[in-house]
N, C-alpha and C. Protein backbone atom coordinates (compact mmCIF):
# COMPACT_ATOMS: atom_id res chain seq x y z
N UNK A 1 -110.44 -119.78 -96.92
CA UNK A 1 -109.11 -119.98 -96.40
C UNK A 1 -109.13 -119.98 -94.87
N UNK A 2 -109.84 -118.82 -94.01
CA UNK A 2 -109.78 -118.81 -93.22
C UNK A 2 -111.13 -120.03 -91.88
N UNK A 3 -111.07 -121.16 -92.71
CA UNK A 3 -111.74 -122.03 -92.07
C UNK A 3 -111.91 -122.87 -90.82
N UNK A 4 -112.24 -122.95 -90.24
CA UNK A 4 -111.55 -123.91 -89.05
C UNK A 4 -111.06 -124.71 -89.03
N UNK A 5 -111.33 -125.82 -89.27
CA UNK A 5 -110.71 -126.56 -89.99
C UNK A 5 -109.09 -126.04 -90.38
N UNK A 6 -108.98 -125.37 -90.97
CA UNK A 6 -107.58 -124.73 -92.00
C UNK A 6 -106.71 -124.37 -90.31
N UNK A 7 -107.14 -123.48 -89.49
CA UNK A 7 -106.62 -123.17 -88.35
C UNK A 7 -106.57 -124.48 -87.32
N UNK A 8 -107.12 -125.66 -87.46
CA UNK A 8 -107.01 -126.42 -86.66
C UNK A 8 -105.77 -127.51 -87.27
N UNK A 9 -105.25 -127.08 -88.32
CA UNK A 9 -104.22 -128.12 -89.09
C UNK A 9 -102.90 -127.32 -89.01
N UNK A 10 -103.14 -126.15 -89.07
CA UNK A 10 -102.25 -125.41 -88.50
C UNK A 10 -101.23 -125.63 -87.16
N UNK A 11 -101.99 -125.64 -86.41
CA UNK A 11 -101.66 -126.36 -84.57
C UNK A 11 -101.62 -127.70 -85.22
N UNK A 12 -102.00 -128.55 -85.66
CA UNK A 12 -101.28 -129.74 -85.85
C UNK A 12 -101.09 -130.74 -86.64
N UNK A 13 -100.36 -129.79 -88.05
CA UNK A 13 -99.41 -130.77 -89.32
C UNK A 13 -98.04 -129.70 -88.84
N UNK A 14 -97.03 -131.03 -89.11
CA UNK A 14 -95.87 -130.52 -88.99
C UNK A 14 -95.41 -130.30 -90.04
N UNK A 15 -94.11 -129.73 -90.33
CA UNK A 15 -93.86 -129.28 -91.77
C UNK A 15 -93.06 -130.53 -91.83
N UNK A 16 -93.43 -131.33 -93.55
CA UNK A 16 -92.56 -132.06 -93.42
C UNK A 16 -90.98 -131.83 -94.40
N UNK A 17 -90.81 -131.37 -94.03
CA UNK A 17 -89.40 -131.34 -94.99
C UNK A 17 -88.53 -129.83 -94.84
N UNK A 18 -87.12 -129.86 -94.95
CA UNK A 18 -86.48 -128.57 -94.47
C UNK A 18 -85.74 -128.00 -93.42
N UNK A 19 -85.36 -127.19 -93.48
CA UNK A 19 -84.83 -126.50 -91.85
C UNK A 19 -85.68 -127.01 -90.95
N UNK A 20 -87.08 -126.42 -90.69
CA UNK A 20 -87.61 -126.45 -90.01
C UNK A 20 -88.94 -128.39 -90.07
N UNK A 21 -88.20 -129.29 -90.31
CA UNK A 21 -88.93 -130.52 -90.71
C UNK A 21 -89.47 -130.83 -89.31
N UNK A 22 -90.27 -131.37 -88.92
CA UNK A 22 -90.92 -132.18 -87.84
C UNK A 22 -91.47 -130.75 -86.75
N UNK A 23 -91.59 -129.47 -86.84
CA UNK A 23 -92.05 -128.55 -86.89
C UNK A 23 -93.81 -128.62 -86.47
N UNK A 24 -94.20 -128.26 -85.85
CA UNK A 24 -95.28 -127.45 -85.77
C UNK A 24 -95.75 -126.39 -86.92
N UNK A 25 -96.59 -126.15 -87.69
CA UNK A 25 -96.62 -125.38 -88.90
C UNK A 25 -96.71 -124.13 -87.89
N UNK A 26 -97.39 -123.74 -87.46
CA UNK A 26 -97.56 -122.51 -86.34
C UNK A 26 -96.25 -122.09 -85.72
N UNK A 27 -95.61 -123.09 -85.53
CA UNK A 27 -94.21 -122.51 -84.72
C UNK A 27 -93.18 -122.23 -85.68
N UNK A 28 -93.30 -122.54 -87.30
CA UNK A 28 -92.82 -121.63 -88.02
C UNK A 28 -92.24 -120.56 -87.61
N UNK A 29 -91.09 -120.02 -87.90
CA UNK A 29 -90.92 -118.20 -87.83
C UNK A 29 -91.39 -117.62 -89.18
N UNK A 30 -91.77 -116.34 -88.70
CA UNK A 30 -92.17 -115.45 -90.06
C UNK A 30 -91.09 -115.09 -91.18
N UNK A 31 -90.23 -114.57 -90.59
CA UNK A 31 -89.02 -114.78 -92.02
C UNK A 31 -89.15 -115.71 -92.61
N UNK A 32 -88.98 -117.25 -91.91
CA UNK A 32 -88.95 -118.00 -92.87
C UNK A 32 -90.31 -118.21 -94.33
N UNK A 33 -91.20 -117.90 -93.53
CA UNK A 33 -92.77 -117.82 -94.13
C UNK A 33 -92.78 -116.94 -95.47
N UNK A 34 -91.95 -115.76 -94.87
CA UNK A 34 -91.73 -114.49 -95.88
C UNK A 34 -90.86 -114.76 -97.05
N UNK A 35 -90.14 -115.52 -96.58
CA UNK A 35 -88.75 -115.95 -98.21
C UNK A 35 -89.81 -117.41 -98.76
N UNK A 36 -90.36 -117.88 -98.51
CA UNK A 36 -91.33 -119.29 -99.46
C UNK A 36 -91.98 -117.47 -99.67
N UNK A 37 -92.83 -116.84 -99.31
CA UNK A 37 -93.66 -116.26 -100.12
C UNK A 37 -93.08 -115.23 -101.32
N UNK A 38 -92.18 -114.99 -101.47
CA UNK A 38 -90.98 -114.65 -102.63
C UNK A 38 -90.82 -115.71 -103.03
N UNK A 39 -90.23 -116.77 -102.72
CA UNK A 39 -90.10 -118.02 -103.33
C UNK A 39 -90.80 -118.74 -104.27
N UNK A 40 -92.20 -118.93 -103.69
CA UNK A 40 -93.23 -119.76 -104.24
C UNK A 40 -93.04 -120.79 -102.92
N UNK A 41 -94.78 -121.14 -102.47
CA UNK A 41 -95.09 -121.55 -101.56
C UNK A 41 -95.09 -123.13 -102.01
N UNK A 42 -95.05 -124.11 -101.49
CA UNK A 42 -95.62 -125.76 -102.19
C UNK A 42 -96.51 -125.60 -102.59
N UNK A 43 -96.71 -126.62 -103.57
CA UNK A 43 -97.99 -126.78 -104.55
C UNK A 43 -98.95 -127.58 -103.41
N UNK A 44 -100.76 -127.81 -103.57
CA UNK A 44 -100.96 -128.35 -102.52
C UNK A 44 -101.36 -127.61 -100.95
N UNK A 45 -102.21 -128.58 -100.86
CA UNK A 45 -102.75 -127.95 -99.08
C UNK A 45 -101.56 -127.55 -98.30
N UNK A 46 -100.28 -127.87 -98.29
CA UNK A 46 -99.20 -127.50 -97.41
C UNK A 46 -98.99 -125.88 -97.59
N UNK A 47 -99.19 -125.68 -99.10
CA UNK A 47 -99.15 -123.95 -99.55
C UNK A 47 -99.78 -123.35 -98.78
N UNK A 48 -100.80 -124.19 -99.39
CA UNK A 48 -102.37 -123.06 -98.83
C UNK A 48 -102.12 -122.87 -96.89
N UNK A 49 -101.71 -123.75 -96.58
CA UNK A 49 -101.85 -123.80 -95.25
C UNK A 49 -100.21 -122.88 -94.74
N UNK A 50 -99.35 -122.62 -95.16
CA UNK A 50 -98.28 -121.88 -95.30
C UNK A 50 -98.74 -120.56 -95.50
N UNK A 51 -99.17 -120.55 -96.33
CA UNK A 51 -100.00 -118.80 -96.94
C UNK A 51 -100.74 -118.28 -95.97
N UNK A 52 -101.92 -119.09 -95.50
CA UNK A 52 -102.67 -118.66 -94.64
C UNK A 52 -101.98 -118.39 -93.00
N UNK A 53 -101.07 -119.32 -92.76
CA UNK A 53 -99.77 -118.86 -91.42
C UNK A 53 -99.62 -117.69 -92.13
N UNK A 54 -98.88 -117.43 -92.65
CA UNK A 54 -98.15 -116.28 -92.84
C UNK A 54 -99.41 -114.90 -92.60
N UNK A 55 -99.95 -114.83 -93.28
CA UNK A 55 -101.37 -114.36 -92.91
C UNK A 55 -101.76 -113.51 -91.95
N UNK A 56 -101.50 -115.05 -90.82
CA UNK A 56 -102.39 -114.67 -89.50
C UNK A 56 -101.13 -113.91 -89.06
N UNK A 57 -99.62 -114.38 -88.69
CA UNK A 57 -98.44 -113.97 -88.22
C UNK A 57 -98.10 -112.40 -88.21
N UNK A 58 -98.60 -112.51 -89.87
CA UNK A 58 -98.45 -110.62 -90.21
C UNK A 58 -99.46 -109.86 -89.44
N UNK A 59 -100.62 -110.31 -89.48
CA UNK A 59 -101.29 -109.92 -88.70
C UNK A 59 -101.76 -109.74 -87.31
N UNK A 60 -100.43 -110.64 -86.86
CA UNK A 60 -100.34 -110.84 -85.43
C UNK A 60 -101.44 -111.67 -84.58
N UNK A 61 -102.02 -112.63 -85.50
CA UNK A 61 -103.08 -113.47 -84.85
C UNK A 61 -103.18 -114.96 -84.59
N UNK A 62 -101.83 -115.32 -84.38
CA UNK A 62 -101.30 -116.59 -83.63
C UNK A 62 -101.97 -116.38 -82.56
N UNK A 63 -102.48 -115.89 -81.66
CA UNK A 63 -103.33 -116.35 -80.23
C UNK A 63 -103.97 -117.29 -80.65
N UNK A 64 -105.34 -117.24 -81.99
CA UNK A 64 -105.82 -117.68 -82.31
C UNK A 64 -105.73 -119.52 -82.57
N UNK A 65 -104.49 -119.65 -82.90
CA UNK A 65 -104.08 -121.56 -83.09
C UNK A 65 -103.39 -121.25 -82.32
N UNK A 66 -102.76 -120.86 -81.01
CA UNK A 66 -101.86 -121.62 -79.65
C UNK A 66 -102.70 -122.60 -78.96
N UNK A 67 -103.92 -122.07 -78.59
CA UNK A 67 -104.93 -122.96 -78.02
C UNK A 67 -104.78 -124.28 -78.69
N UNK A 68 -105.45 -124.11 -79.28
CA UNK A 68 -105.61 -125.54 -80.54
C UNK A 68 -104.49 -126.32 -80.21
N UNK A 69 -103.29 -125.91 -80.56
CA UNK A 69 -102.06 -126.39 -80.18
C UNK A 69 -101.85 -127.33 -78.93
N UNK A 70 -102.17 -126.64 -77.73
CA UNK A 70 -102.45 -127.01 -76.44
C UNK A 70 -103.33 -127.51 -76.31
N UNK A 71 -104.35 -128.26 -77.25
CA UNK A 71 -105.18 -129.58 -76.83
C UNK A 71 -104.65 -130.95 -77.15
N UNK A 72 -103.56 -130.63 -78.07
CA UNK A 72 -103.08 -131.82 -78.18
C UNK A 72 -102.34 -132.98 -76.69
């Protein structure tokens, strides 16, 4: 999960669909992260890649994909 790759899609797939649509997956807020994970996350790499945000967030390790972010 925690692949590079996985953190480099992070910084840049946007979410497509929702409140938060055309989104940065990283610039997500954590509440929102927290009600899909009660919810049920999407089926699909968008989950997995939702799950694993949430993840790093709780853990306070967004430093980690801002960079990434900022090469775009």
């Amino acid at each position: 999960m925690f692949e590079p790759e996985n953190i480099e899609k992070l910084a840049t797939t946007k979410m497509p669909f929702g409140k938060y649509k055309g989104r940065f997956l990283i610039d997500l807020p954590e509440p929102y992260l927290v009600w899909f994970g009660r919810q049920g996350f999407p089926q699909g790499k968008l989950g997995e890649l939702m799950l694993l945000l949430l993840e790093i967030k709780t853990n306070g390790l967004e430093d980690l994909v801002f960079p990434l972010k900022e090469k775009q």
